[in-house]
Protein backbone atom coordinates (compact mmCIF):
# COMPACT_ATOMS: atom_id res chain seq x y z
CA UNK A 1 -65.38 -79.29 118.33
CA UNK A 2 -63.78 -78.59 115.18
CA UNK A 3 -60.07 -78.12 116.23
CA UNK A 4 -60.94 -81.51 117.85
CA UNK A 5 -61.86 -82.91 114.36
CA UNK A 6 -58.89 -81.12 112.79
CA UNK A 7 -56.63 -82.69 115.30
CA UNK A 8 -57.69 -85.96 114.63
CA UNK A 9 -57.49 -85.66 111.28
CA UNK A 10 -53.73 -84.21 110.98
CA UNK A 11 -52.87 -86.59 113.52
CA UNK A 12 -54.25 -89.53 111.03
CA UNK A 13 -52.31 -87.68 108.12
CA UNK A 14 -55.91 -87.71 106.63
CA UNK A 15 -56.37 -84.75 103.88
CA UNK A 16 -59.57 -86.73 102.41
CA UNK A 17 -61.55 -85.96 105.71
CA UNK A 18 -59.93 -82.07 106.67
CA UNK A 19 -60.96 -81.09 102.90
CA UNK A 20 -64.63 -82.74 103.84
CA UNK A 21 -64.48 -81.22 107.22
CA UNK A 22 -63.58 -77.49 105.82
CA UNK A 23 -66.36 -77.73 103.06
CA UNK A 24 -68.40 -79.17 106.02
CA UNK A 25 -67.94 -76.47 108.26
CA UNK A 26 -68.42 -73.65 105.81
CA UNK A 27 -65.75 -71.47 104.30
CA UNK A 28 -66.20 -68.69 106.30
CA UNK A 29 -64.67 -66.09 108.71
CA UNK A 30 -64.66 -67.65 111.81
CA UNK A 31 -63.34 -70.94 110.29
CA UNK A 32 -60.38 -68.72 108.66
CA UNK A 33 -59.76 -67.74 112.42
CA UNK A 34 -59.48 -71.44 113.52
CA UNK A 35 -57.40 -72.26 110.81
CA UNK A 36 -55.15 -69.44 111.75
CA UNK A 37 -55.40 -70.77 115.32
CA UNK A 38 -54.39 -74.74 114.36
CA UNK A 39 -51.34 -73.04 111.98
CA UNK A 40 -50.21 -70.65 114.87
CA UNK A 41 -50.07 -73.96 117.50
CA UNK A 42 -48.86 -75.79 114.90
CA UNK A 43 -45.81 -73.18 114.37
CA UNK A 44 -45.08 -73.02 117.91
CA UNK A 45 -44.50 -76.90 118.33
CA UNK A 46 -42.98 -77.28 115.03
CA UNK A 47 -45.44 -79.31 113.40
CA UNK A 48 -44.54 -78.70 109.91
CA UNK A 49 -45.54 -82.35 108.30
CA UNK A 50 -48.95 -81.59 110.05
CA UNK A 51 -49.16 -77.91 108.64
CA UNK A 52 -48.34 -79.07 105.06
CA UNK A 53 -51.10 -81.52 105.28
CA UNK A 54 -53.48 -78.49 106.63
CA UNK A 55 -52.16 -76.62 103.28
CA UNK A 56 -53.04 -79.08 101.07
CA UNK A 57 -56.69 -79.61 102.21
CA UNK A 58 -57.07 -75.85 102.05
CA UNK A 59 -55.35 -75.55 98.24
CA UNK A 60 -57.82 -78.33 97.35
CA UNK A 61 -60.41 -76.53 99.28
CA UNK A 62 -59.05 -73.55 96.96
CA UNK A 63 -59.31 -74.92 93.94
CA UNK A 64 -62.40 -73.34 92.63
CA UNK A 65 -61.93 -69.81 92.38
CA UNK A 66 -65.21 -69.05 94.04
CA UNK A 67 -63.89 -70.65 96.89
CA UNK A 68 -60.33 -69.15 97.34
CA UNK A 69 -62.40 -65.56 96.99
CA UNK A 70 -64.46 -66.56 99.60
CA UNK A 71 -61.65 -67.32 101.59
CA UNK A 72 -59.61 -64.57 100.91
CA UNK A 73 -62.65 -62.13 101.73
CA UNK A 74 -62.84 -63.84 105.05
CA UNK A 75 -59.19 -62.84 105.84
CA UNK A 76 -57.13 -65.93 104.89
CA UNK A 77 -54.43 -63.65 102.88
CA UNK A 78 -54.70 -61.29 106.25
CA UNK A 79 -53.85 -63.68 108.60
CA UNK A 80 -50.22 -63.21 110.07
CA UNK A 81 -49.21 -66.66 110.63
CA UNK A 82 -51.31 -68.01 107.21
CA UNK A 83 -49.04 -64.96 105.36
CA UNK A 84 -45.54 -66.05 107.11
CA UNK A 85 -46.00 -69.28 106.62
CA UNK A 86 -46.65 -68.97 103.04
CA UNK A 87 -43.72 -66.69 102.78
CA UNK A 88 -40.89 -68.15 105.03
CA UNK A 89 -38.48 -70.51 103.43
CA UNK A 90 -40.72 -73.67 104.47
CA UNK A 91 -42.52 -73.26 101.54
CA UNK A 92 -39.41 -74.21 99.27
CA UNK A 93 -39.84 -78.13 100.39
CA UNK A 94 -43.92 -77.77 100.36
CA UNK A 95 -45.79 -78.77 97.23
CA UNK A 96 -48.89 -78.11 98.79
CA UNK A 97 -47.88 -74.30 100.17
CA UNK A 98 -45.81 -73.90 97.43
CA UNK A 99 -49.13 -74.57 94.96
CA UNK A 100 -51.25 -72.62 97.67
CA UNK A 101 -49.05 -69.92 97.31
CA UNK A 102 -48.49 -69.95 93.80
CA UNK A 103 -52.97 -69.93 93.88
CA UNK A 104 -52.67 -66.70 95.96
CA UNK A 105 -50.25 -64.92 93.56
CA UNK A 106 -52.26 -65.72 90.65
CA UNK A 107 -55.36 -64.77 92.23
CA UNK A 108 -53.86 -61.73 93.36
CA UNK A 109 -52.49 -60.25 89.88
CA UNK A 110 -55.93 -61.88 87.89
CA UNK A 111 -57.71 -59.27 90.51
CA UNK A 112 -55.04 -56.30 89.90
């Protein structure tokens, strides 16, 4: 039901509804895991516009620190497509993964 919902809302180019949808569903491990899932089929079919849309309702999501943590401790920094993505040279024309990554860095040397 949920990747339904996501579809429908990256196929609408809606970010308002994903970020309500993500807070909705819980920030948790299992919705990590179906984020990593929409990215991965998202990769494959090279549905970049749609990705940086799912990047920007998850830096927003991100936003409180609290949050991110949560998120990270649920595996989002673990996951292998999340982490390429975030590290490939897509990023460079991304505000949103560029900020999310930029978030993750931060987050990352605040915690070192």
């Amino acid at each position: 039901m949920l990747e339904l919902r996501m579809e429908d809302c990256l196929q609408r180019s809606d970010s308002t509804t994903l970020v309500s949808l993500l807070y909705e569903e819980g920030l948790s491990a299992l919705l990590v895991t179906r984020l990593d899932q929409v990215v991965t089929k998202e990769l494959s079919q090279a549905g970049f516009s749609r990705i940086s849309l799912l990047l920007k309702a998850v830096g927003i999501v991100s936003e409180k620190t609290e949050d991110l943590e949560l998120l990270l401790r649920h595996g989002l920094g673990t996951k292998e497509s999340v982490r390429d993505l975030l590290t490939s040279d897509l990023h460079k024309n991304s505000a949103p993964a560029l900020s999310l990554t930029e978030e993750f860095y931060d987050y990352f040397l605040v915690r070192q």
